[in-house]
C-alpha atoms as a PDB file:
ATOM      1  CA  UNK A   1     118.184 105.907 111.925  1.00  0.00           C
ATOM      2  CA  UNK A   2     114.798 105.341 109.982  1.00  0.00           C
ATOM      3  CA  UNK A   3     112.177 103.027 111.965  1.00  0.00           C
ATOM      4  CA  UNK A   4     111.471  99.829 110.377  1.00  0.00           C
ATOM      5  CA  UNK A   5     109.256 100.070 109.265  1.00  0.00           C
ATOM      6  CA  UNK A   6      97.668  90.499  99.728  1.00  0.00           C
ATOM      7  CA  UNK A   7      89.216  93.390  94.478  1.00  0.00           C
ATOM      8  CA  UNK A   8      90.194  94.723  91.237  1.00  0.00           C
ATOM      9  CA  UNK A   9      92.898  94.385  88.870  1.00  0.00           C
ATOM     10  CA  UNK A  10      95.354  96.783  89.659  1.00  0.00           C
ATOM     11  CA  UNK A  11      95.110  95.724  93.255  1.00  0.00           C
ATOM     12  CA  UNK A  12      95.253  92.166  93.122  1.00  0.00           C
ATOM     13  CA  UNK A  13      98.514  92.322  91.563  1.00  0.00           C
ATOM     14  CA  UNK A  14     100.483  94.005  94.873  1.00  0.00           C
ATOM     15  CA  UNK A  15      98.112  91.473  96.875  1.00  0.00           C
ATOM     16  CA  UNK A  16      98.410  88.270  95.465  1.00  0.00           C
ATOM     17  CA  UNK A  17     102.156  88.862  94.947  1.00  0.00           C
ATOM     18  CA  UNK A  18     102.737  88.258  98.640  1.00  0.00           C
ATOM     19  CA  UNK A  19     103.286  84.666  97.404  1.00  0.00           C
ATOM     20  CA  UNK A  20     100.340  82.768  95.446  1.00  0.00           C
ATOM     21  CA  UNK A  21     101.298  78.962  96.051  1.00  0.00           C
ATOM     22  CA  UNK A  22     104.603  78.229  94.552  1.00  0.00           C
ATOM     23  CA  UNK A  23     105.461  81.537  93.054  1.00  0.00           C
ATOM     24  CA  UNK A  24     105.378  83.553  95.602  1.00  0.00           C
ATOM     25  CA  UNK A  25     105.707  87.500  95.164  1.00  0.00           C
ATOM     26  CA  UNK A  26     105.378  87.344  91.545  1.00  0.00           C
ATOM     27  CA  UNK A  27     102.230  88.048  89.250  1.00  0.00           C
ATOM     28  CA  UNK A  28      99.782  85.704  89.799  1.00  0.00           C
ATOM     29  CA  UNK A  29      99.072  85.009  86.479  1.00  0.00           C
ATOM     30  CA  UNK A  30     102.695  83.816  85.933  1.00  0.00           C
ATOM     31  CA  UNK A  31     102.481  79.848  85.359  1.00  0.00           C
ATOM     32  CA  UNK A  32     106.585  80.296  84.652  1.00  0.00           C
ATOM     33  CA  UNK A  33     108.703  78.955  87.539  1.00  0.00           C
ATOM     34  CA  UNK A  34     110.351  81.347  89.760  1.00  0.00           C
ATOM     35  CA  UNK A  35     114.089  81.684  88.494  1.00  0.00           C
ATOM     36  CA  UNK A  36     117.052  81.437  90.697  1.00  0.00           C
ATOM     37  CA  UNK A  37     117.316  84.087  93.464  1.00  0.00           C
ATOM     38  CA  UNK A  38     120.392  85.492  93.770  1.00  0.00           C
ATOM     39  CA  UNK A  39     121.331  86.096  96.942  1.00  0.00           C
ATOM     40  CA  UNK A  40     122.132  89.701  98.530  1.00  0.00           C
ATOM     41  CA  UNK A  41     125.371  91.229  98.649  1.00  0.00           C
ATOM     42  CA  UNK A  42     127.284  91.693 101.161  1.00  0.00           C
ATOM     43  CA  UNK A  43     128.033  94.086 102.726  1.00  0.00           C
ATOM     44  CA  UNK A  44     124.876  96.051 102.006  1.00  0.00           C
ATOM     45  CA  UNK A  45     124.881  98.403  98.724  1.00  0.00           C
ATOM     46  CA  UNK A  46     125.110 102.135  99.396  1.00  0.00           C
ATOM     47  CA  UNK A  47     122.132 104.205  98.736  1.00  0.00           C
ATOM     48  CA  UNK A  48     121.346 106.163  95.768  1.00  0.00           C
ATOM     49  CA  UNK A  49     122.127 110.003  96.802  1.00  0.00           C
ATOM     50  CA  UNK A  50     118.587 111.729  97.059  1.00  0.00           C
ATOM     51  CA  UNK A  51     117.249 115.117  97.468  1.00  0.00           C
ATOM     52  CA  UNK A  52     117.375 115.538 100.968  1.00  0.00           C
ATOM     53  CA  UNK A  53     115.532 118.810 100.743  1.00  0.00           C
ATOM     54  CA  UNK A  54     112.682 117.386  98.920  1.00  0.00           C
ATOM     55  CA  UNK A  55     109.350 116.336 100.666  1.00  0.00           C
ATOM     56  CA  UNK A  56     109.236 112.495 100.599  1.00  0.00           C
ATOM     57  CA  UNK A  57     107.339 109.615 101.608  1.00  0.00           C
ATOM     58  CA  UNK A  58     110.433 107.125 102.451  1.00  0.00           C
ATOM     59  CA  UNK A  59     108.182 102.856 102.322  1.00  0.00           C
ATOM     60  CA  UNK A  60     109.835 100.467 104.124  1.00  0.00           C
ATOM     61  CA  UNK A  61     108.565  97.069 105.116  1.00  0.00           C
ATOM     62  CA  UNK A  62     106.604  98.573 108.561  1.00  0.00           C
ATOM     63  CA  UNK A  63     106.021 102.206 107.760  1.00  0.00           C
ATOM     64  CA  UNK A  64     105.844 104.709 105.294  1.00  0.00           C
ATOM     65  CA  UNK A  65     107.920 108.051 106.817  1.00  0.00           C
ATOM     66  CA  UNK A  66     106.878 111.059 105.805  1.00  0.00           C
ATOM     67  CA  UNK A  67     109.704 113.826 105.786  1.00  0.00           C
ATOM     68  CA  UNK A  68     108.548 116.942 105.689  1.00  0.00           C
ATOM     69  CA  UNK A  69     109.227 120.232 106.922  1.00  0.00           C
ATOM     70  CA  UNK A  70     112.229 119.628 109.280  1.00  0.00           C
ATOM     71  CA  UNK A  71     110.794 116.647 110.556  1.00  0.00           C
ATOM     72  CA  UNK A  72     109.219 112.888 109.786  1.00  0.00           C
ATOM     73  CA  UNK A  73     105.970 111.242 110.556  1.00  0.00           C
ATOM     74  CA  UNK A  74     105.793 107.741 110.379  1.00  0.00           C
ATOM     75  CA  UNK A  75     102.861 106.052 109.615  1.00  0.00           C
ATOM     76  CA  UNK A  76     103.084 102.096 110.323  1.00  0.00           C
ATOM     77  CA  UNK A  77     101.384  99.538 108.686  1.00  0.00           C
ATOM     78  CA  UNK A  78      98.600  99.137 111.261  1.00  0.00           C
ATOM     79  CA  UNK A  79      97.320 102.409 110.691  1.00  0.00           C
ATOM     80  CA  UNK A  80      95.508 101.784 107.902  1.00  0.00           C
ATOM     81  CA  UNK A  81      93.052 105.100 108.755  1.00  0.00           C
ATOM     82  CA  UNK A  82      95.960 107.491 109.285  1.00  0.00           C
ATOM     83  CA  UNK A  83      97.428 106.105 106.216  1.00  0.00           C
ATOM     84  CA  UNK A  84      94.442 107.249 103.889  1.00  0.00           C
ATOM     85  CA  UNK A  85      94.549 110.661 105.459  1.00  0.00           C
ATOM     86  CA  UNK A  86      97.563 111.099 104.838  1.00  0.00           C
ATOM     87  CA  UNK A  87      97.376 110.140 101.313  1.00  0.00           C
ATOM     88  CA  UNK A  88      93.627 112.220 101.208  1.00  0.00           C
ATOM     89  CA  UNK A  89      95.999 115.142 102.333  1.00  0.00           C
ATOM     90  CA  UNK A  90      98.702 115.076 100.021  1.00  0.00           C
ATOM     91  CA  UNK A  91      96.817 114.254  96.933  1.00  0.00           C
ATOM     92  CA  UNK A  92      93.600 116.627  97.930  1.00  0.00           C
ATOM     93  CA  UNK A  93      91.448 114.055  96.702  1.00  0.00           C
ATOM     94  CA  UNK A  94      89.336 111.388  98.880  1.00  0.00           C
ATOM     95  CA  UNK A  95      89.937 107.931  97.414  1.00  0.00           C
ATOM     96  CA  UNK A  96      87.807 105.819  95.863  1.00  0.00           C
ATOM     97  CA  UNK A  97      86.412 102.831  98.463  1.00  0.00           C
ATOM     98  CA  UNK A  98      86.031  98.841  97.616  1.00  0.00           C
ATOM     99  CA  UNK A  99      85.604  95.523  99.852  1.00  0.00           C
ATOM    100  CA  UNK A 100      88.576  93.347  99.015  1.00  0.00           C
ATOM    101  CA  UNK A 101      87.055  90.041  97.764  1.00  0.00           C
ATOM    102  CA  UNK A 102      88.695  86.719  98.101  1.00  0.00           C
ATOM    103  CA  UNK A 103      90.483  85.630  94.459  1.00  0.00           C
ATOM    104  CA  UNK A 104      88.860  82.633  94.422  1.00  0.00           C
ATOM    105  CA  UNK A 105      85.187  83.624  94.630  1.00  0.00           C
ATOM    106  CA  UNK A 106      83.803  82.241  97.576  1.00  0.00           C
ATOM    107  CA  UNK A 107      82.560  85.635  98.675  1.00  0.00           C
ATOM    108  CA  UNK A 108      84.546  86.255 101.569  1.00  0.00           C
ATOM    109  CA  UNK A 109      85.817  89.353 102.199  1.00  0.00           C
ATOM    110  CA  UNK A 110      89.379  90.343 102.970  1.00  0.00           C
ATOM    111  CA  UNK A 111      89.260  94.080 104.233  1.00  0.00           C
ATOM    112  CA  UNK A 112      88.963  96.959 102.145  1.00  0.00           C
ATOM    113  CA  UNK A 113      90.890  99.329  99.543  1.00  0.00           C
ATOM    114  CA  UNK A 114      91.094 102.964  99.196  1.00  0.00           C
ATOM    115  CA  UNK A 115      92.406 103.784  95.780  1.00  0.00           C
ATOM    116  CA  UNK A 116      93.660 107.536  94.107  1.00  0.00           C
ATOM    117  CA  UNK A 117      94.716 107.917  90.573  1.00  0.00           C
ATOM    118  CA  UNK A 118      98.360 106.652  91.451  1.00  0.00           C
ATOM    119  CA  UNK A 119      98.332 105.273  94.819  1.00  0.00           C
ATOM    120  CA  UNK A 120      96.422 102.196  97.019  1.00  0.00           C
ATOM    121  CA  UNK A 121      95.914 101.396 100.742  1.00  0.00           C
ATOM    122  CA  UNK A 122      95.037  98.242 101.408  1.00  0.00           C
ATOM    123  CA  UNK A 123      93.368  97.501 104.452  1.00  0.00           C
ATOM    124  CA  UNK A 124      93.111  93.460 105.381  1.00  0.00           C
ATOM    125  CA  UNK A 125      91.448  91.929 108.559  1.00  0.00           C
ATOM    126  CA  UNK A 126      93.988  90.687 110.989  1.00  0.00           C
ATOM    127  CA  UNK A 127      96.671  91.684 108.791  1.00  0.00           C
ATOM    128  CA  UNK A 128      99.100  94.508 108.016  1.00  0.00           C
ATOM    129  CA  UNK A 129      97.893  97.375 105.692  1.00  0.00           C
ATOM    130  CA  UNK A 130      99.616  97.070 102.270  1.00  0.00           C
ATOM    131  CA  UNK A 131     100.885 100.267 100.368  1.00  0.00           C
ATOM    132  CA  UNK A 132     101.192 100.581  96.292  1.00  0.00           C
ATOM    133  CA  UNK A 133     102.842 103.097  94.603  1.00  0.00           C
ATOM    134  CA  UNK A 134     102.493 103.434  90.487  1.00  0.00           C
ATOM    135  CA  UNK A 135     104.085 106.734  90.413  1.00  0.00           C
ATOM    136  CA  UNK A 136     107.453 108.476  91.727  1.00  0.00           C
ATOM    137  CA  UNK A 137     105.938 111.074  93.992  1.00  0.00           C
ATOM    138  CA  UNK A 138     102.616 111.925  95.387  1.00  0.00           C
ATOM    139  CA  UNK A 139     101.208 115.691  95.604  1.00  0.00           C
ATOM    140  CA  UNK A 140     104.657 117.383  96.486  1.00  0.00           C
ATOM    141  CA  UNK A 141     106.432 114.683  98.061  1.00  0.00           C
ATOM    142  CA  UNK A 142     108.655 111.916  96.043  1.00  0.00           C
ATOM    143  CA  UNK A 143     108.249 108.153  96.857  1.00  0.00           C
ATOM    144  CA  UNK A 144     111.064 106.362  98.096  1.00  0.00           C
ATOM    145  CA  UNK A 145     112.963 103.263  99.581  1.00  0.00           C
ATOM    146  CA  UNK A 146     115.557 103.871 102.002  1.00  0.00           C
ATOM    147  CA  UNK A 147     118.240 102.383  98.913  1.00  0.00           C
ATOM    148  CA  UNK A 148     117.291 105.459  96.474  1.00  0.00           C
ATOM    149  CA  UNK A 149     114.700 103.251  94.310  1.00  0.00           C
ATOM    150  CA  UNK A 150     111.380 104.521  93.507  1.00  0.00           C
ATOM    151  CA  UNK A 151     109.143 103.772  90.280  1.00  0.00           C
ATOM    152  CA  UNK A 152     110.958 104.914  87.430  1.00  0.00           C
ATOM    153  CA  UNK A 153     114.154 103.665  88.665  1.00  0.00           C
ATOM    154  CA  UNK A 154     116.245 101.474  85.819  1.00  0.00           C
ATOM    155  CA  UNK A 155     116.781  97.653  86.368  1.00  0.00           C
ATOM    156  CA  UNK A 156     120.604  98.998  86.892  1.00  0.00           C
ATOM    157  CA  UNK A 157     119.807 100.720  89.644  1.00  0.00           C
ATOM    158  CA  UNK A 158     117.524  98.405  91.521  1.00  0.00           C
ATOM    159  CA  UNK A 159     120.408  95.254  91.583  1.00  0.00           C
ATOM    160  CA  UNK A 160     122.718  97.746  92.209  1.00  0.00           C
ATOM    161  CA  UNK A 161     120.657  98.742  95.426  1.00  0.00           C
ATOM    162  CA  UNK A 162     120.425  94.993  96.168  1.00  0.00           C
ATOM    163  CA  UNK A 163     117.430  94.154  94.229  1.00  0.00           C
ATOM    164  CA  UNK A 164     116.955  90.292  93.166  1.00  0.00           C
ATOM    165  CA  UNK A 165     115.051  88.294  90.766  1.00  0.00           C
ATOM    166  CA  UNK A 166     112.250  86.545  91.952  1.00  0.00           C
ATOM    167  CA  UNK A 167     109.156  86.540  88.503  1.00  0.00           C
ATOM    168  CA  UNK A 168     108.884  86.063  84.959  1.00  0.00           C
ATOM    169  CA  UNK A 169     104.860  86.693  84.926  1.00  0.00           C
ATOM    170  CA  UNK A 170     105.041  87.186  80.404  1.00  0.00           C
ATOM    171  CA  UNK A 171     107.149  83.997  80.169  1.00  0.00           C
ATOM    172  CA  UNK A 172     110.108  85.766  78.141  1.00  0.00           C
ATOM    173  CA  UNK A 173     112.652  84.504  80.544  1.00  0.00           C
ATOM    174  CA  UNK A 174     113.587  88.273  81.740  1.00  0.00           C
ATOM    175  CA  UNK A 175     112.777  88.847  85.514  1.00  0.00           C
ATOM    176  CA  UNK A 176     110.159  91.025  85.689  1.00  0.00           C
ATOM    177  CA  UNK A 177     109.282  90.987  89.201  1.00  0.00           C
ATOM    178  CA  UNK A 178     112.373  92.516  91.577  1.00  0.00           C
ATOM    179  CA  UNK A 179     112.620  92.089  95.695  1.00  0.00           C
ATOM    180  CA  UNK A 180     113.967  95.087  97.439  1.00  0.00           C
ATOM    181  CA  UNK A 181     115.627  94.182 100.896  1.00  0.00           C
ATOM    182  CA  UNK A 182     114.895  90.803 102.631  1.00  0.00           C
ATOM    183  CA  UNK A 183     114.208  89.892 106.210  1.00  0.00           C
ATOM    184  CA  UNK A 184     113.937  86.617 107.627  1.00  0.00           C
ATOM    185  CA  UNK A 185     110.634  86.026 109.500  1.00  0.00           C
ATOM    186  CA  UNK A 186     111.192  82.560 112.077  1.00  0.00           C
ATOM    187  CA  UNK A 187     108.273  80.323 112.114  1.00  0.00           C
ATOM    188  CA  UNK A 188     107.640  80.636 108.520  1.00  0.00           C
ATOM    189  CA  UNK A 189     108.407  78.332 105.165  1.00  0.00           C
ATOM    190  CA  UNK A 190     109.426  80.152 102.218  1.00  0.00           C
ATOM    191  CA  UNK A 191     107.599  79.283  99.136  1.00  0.00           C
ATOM    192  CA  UNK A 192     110.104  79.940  96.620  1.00  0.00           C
ATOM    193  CA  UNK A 193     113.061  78.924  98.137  1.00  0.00           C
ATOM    194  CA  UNK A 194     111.675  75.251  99.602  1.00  0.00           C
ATOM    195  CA  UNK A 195     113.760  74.664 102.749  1.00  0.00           C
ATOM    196  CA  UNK A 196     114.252  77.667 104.052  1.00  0.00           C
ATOM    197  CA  UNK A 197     112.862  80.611 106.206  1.00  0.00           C
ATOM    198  CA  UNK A 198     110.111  82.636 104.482  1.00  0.00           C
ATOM    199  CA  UNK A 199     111.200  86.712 103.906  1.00  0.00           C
ATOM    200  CA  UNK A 200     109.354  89.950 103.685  1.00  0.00           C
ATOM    201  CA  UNK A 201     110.627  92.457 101.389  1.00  0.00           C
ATOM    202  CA  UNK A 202     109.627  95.592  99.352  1.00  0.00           C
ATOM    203  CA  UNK A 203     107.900  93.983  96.144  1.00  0.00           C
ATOM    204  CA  UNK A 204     108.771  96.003  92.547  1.00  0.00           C
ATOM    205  CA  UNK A 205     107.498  95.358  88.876  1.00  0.00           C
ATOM    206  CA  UNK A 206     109.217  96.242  85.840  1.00  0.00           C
ATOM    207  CA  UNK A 207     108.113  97.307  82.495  1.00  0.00           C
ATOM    208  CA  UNK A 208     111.318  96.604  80.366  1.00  0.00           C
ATOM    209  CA  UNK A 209     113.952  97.945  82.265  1.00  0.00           C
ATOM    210  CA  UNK A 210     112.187 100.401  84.588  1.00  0.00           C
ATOM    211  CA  UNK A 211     110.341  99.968  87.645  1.00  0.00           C
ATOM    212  CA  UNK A 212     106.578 100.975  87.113  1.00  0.00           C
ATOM    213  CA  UNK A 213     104.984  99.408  90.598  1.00  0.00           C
ATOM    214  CA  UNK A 214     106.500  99.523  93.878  1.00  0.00           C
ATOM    215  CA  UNK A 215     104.609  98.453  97.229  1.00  0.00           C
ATOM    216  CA  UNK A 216     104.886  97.174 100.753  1.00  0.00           C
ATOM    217  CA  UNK A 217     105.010  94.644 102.204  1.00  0.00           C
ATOM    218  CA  UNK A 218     105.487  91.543 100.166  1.00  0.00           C
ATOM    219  CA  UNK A 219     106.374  88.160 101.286  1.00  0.00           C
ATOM    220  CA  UNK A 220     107.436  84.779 100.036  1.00  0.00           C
ATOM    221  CA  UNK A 221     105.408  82.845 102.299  1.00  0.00           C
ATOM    222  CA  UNK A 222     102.011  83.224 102.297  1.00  0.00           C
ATOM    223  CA  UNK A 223      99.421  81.861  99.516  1.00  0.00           C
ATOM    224  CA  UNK A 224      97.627  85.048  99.527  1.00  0.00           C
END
């Protein structure tokens, strides 16, 4: 069993998509309202067959497991230092370093970012480290969820895997913004979904029909 495991453009996207007031985990350029989620199925979908053989980096919402060689290291989301190595390693290039400043431009600082060509590590004060992906593998080792989706999947694949609408950031009425897995976390309010108990989840974009961002973790209750 597999443990279980928000600056600049490209980055505020992941970040801000942790649930900017009222549309949470979608762009946060979107002024469109959230659409209906659609709730899981049940029971759970069954993974997409993968290339167990393969190198791969499997995110999930606390860790990103790296399986390699016989065996798998699992790097949580606290360890935001051994998470840049790792990526420094596998990419053989050092990343490029920023301060995380807040959205609204008050001059606070969040944490910091460490960004390669196709990958960013996110590292907030007194939070979690957050993890984007904008391509399906990284040096020799393919980037995965634990359902078989990783960025290039097709729309068909992630609802099949239990994927489920959550943003329309372009306004075109077409989801563009897909949650991958959902768990309940007590003591929070979801902002989407007024009522009930806020959720963490894998956050994916989609360019047409096929996933072109993936990253972890995103959440529907937070405001940034």
């Amino acid at each position: 069993m597999r443990a279980r495991p928000m600056l600049t453009s490209i980055l505020l996207i992941p970040f801000l998509l942790t649930g900017c007031a009222g549309a949470a985990s979608s762009d946060p350029t979107s002024t469109a309202a959230a659409p209906t989620i659609r709730p899981l199925p049940d029971p759970a979908p069954t993974p997409l067959d993968s290339d167990t053989s393969a190198d791969e980096l499997v995110v999930t919402l606390d860790a990103i497991e790296y399986t390699h060689d016989g065996r798998t290291d699992v790097f949580t989301l606290d360890q935001a230092e051994s998470l840049v190595a790792l990526i420094e390693e596998l990419t053989g290039q050092p990343p490029a370093r920023e301060d995380i400043e807040d959205p609204r431009g008050n001059g606070d600082l969040f944490g910091t970012s460490f960004t390669w060509a196709d990958v960013t590590v996110a590292s907030f004060d007194g939070g979690p480290t957050s993890v984007t992906f904008l391509s399906p593998a990284v040096g020799d080792a393919d980037v995965i969820t634990a359902e078989g989706i990783k960025v290039g999947s097709t729309r068909a694949e992630v609802i099949a895997a239990g994927g489920w609408g959550e943003g329309d950031s372009d306004g075109d009425g077409v989801v563009d913004t897909v949650n991958l897995g959902m768990r309940a976390v007590p003591g929070t309010d979801s902002l989407s979904r007024p009522g009930e108990v806020g959720a963490e989840f894998i956050g994916l974009s989609l360019t047409g029909d096929e996933v072109d961002r993936m990253w972890t973790p995103s959440n529907d209750f937070t405001d940034l």
